[in-house]
Protein backbone atom coordinates (compact mmCIF):
# COMPACT_ATOMS: atom_id res chain seq x y z
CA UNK A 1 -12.11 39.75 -12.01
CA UNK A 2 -14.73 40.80 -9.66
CA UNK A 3 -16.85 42.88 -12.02
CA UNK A 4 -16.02 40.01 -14.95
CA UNK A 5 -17.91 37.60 -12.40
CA UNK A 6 -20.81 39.86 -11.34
CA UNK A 7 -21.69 39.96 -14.92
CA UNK A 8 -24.26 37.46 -17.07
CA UNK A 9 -22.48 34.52 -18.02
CA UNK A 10 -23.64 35.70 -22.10
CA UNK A 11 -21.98 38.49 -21.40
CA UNK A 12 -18.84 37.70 -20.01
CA UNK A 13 -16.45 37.91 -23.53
CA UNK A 14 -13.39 36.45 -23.59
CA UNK A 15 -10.99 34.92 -20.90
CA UNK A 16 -11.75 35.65 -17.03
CA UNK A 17 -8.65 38.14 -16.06
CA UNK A 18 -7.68 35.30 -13.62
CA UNK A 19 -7.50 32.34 -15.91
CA UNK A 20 -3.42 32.57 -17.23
CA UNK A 21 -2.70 33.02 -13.15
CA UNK A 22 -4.85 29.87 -12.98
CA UNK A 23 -3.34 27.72 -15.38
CA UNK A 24 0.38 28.68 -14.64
CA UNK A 25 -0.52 27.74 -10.87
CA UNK A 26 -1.45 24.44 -12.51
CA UNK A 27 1.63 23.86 -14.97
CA UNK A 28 3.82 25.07 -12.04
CA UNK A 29 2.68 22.27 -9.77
CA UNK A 30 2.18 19.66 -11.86
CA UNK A 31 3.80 16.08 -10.86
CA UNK A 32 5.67 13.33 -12.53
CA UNK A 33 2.39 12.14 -13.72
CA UNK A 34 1.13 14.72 -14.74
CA UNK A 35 -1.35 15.79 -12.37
CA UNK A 36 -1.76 19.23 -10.73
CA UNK A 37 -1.34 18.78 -6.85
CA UNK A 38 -1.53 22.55 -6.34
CA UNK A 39 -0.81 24.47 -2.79
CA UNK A 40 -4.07 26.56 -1.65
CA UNK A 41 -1.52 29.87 -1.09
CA UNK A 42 -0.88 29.23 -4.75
CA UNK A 43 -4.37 30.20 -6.07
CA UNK A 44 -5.36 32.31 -2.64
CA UNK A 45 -2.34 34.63 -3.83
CA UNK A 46 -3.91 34.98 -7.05
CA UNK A 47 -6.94 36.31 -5.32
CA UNK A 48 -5.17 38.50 -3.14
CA UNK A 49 -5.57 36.62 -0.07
CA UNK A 50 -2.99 37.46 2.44
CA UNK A 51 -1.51 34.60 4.00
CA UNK A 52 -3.04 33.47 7.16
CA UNK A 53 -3.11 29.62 8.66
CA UNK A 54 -6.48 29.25 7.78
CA UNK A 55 -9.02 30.78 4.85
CA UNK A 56 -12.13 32.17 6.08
CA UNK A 57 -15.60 30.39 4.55
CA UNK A 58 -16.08 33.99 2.58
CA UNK A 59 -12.42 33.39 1.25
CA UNK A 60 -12.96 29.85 0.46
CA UNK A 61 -16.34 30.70 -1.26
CA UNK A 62 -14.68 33.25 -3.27
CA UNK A 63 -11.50 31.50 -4.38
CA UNK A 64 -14.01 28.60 -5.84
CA UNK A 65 -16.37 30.80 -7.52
CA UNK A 66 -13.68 32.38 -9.38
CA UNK A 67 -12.91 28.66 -10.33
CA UNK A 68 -16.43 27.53 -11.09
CA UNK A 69 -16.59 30.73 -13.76
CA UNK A 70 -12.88 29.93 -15.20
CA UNK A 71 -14.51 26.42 -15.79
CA UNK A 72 -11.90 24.52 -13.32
CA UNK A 73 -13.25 22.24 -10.53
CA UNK A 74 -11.25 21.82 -7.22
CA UNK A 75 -11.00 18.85 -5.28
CA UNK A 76 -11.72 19.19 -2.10
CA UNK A 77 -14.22 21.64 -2.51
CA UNK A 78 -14.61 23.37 0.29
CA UNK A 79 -18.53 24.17 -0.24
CA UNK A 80 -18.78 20.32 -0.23
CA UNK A 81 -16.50 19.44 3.29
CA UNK A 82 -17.58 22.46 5.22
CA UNK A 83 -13.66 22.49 5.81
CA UNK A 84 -11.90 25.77 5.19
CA UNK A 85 -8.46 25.51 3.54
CA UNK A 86 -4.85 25.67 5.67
CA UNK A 87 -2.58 27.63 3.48
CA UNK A 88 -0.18 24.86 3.48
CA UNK A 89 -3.03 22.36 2.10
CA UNK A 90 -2.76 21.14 -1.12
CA UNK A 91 -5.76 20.59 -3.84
CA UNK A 92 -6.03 19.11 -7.55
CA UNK A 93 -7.67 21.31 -9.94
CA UNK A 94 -9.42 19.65 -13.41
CA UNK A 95 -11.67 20.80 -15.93
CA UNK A 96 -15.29 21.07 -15.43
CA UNK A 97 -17.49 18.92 -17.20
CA UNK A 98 -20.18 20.33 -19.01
CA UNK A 99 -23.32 18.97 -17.00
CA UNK A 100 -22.42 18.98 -13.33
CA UNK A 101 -23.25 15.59 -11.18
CA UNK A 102 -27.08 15.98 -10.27
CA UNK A 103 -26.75 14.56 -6.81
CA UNK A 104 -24.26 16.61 -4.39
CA UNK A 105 -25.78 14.31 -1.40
CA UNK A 106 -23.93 11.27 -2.99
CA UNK A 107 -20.88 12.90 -3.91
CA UNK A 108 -20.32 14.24 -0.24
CA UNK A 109 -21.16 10.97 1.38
CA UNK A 110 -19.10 8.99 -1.31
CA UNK A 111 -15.48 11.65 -0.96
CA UNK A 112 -16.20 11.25 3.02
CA UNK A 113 -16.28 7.17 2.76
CA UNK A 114 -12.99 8.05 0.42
CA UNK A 115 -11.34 9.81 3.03
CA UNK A 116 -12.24 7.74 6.14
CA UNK A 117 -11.33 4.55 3.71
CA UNK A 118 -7.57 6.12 2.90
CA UNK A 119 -6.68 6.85 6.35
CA UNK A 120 -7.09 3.08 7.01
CA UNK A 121 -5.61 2.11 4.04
CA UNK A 122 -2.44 4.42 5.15
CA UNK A 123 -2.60 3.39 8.54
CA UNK A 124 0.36 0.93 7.06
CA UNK A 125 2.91 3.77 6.39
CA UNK A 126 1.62 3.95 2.70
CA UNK A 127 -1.80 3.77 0.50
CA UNK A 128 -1.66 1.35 -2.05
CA UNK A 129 -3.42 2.12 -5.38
CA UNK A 130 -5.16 -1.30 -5.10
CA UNK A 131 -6.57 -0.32 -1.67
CA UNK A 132 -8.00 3.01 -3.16
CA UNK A 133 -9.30 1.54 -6.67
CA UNK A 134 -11.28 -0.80 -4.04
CA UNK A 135 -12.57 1.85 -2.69
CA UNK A 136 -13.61 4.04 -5.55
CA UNK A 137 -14.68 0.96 -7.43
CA UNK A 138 -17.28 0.49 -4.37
CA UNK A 139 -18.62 3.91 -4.13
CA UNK A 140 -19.18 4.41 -7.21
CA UNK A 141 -21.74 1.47 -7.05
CA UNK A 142 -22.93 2.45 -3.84
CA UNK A 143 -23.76 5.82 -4.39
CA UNK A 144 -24.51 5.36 -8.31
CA UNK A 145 -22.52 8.60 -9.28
CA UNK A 146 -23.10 10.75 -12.08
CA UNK A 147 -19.70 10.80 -14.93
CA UNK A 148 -19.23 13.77 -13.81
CA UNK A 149 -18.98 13.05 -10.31
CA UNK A 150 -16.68 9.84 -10.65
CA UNK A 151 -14.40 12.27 -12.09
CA UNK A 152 -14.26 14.18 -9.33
CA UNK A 153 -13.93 11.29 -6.92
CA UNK A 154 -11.43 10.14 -9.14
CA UNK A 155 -9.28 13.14 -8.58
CA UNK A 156 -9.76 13.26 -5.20
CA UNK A 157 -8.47 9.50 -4.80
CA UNK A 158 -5.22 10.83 -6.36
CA UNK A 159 -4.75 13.36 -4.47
CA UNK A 160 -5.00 11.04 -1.53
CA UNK A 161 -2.50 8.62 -2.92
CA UNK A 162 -0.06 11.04 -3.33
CA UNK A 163 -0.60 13.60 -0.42
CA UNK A 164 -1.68 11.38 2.47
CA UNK A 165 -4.83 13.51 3.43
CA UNK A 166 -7.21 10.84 4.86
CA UNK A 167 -9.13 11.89 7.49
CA UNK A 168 -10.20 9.94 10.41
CA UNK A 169 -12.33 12.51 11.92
CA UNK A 170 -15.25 11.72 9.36
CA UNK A 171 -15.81 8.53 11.73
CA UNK A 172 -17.10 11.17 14.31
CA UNK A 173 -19.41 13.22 11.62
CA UNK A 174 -20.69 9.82 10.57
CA UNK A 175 -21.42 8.64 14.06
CA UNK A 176 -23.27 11.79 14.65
CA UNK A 177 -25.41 11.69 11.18
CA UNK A 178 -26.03 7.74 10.28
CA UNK A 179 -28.44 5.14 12.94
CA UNK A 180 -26.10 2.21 14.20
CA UNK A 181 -26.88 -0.12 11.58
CA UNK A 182 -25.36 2.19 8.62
CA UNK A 183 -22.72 2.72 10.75
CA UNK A 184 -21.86 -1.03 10.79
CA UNK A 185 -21.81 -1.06 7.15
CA UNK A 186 -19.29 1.52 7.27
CA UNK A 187 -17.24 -0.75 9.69
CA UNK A 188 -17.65 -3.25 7.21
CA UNK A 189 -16.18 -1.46 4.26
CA UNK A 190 -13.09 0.35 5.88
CA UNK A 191 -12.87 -3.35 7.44
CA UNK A 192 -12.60 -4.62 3.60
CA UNK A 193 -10.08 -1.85 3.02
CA UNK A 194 -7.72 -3.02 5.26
CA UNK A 195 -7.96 -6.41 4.01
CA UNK A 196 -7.50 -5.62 0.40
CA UNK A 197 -4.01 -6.88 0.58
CA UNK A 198 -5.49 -10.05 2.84
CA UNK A 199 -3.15 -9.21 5.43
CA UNK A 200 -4.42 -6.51 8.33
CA UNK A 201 -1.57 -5.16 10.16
CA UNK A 202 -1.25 -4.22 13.48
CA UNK A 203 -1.22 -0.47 12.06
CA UNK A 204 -4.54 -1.18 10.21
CA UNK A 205 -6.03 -2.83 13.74
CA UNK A 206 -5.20 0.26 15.58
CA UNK A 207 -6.57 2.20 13.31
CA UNK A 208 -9.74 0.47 12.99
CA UNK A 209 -9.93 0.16 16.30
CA UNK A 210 -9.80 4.05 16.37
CA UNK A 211 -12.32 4.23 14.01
CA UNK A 212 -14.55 1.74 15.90
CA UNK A 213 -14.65 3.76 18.91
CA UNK A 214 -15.03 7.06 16.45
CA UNK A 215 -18.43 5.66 15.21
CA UNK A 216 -19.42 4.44 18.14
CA UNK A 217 -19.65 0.73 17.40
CA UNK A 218 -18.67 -2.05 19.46
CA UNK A 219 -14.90 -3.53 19.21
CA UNK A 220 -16.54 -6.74 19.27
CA UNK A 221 -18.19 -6.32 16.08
CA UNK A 222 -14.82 -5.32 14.67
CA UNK A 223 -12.90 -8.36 16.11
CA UNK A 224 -15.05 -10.83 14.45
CA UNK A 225 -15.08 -9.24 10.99
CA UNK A 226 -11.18 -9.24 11.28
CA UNK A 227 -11.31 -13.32 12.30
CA UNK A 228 -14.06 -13.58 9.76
CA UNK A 229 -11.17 -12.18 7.05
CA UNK A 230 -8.63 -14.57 8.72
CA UNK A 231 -10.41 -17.48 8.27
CA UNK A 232 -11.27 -16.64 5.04
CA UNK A 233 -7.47 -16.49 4.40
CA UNK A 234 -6.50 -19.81 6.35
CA UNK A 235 -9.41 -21.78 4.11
CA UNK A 236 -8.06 -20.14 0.81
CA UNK A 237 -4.06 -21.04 1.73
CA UNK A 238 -5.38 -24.69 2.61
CA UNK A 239 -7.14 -25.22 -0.44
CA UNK A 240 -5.28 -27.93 -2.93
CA UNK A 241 -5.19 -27.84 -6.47
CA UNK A 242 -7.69 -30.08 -6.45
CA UNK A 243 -10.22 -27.58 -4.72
CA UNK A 244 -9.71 -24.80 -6.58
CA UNK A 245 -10.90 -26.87 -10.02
């Protein structure tokens, strides 16, 4: 595999010695749906990556070159997080698109909105797939990603529905990285997360709150965007038939 990779992509004939270990790692973990939620040890065996708690960057880098050459993305990338893999984590794999996305900036900021917006949405006990296609649907404008890279977020939104892997510790990178009034758009939009449903449960409001404090915004700005929502829902249930023509 190793000397397979070291050589010119023109030259490299036929499969990659890897790529049947690959793709039986996939067919053995695929779900009901038919989607490959795939266990890191799975494909860190195949490299011969002892087990351990935690891959090392130079493992993680390696694993995920072997997977750009085989033609297989995986979501989360690792390059992209600056997150090593736990054994015991789990990953999607999919195949590569020919042209890559053209911005990774606006990938990694869009997956880390993703993330940050699922652990509110699961702050509830579960993620509902409306909460996420709200989500996605907003990134994807935000950020104006490439086809290649909504496929990619896509993936990674399933994986999130199905593995619970939202991660409230992006509130902390953000606060660190984005000036205060970015940061209240972000308060904004997990904010409209939690309202998807038009209810926000106590579980969401602890969260947020959590989150709040995380990005170093006020509580006060939270508390009025969660009245704001409930008076939006006391006008709409007091509206007659009459109103809504």
């Amino acid at each position: 595999a190793d000397a397979y990779e070291a050589l010119p992509t023109e030259l490299q004939e036929g499969d990659h010695p890897e790529q049947d270990a690959w793709m039986k790692a996939w067919e053995d973990n695929v779900d009901e749906e038919g989607w490959p939620i795939v266990p890191v040890s799975a494909i860190a065996s195949i490299k011969g990556i002892p087990s351990r708690d935690r891959l090392t960057k130079t493992q993680c880098k390696r694993l995920l070159h072997t997977a750009d050459v085989i033609g297989l993305g995986v979501e989360p990338d690792a390059r992209m997080t600056g997150k090593d893999y736990r054994w015991d984590e789990r990953v999607t794999l999919f195949f590569l698109d020919e042209e890559n996305g053209e911005d990774v900036t606006n990938y990694v900021a869009a997956s880390a909105l993703l993330r940050l917006g699922a652990s509110i949405a699961e702050a509830d006990g579960q993620v509902e797939m409306a909460e996420l296609a709200f989500i996605t649907d907003h990134l994807e404008g935000q950020f104006n990603l490439s086809d290649s890279d909504s496929k990619r977020l896509e993936r990674l939104q399933y994986l999130l529905l199905h593995s619970q892997s939202g991660d409230n510790t992006i509130s902390k990178m953000l606060a660190k990285r984005l000036p205060r009034e970015h940061r209240l758009l972000v308060g904004e939009f997990i904010v409209g997360v939690a309202a998807v449903d038009e209810v926000i449960t106590k579980d969401e409001i602890r969260a947020l709150r959590k989150a709040y404090k995380a990005l170093d915004l006020e509580v006060a700005d939270l508390d009025k965007l969660i009245a704001r929502h409930a008076v939006r829902k006391t006008d709409d249930a007091s509206a007659t038939p009459q109103d809504a023509a």
